[in-house]
C-alpha atoms as a PDB file:
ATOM      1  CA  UNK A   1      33.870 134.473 142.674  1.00  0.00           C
ATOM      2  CA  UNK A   2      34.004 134.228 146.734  1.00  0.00           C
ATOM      3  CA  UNK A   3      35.438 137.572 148.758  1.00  0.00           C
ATOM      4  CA  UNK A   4      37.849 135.105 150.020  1.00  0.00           C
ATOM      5  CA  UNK A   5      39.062 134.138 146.788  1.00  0.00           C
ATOM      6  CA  UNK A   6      38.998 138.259 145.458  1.00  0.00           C
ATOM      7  CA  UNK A   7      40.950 138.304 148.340  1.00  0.00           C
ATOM      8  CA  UNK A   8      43.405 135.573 148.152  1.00  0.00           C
ATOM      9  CA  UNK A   9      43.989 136.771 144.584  1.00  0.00           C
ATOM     10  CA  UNK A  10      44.775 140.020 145.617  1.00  0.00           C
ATOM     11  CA  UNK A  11      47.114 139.269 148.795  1.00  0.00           C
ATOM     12  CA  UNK A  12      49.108 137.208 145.849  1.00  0.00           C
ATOM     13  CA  UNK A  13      49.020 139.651 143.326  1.00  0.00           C
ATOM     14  CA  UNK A  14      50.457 142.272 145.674  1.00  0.00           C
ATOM     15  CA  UNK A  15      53.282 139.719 146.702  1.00  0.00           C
ATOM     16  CA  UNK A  16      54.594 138.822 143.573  1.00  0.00           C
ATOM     17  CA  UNK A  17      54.917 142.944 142.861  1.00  0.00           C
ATOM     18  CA  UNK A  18      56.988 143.108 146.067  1.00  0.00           C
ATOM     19  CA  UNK A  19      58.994 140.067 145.394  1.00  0.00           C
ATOM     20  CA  UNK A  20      59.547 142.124 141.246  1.00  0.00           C
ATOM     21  CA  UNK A  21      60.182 145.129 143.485  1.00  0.00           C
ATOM     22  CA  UNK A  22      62.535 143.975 145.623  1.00  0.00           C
ATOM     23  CA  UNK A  23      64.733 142.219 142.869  1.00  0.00           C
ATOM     24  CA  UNK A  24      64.666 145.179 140.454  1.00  0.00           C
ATOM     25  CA  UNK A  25      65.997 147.272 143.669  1.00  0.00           C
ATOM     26  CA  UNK A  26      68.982 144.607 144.467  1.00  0.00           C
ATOM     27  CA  UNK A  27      70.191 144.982 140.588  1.00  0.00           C
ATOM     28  CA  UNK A  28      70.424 148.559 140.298  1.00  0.00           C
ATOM     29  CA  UNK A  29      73.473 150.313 139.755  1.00  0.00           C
ATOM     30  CA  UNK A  30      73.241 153.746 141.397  1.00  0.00           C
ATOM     31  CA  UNK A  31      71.559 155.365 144.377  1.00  0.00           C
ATOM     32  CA  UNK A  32      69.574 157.281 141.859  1.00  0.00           C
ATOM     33  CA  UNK A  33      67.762 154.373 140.055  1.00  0.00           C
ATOM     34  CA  UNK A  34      66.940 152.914 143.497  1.00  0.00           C
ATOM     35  CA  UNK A  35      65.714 156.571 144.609  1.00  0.00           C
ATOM     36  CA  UNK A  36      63.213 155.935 141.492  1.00  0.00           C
ATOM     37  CA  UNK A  37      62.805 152.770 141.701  1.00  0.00           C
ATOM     38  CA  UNK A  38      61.749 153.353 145.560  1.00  0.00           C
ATOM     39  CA  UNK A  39      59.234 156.202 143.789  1.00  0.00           C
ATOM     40  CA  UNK A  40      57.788 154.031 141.582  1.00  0.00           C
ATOM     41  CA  UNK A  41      56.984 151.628 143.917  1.00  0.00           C
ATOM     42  CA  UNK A  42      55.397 153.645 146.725  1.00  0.00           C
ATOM     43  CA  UNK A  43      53.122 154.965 143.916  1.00  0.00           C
ATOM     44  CA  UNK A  44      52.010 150.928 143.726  1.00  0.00           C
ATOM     45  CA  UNK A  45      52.447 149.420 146.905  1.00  0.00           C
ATOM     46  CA  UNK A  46      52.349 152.662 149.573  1.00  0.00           C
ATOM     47  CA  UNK A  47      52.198 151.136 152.704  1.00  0.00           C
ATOM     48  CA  UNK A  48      55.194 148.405 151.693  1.00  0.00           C
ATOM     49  CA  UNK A  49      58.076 150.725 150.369  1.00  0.00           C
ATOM     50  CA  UNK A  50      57.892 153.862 152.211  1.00  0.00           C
ATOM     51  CA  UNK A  51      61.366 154.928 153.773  1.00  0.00           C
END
């Protein structure tokens, strides 16, 4: 497999997390679950979620 496609690949992978991400934090309930949520997701996606 190409670079470009490794790469592709991964630039879509990391997308459809942040698209999960973002839906899971619209449905939550509390400020606490979000606060986790938010934790969870900087442990995946650092550079995307940090606030």
């Amino acid at each position: 497999m190409s670079s470009v496609t490794s790469s592709w690949r991964q630039r879509r992978q990391a997308a459809r997390t942040r698209r999960a991400i973002d839906r899971a934090l619209a449905r939550t309930s509390s400020p606490a679950m979000r606060d986790d949520l938010l934790t969870l997701a900087n442990g995946s996606l650092p550079s995307m979620y940090v606030r």
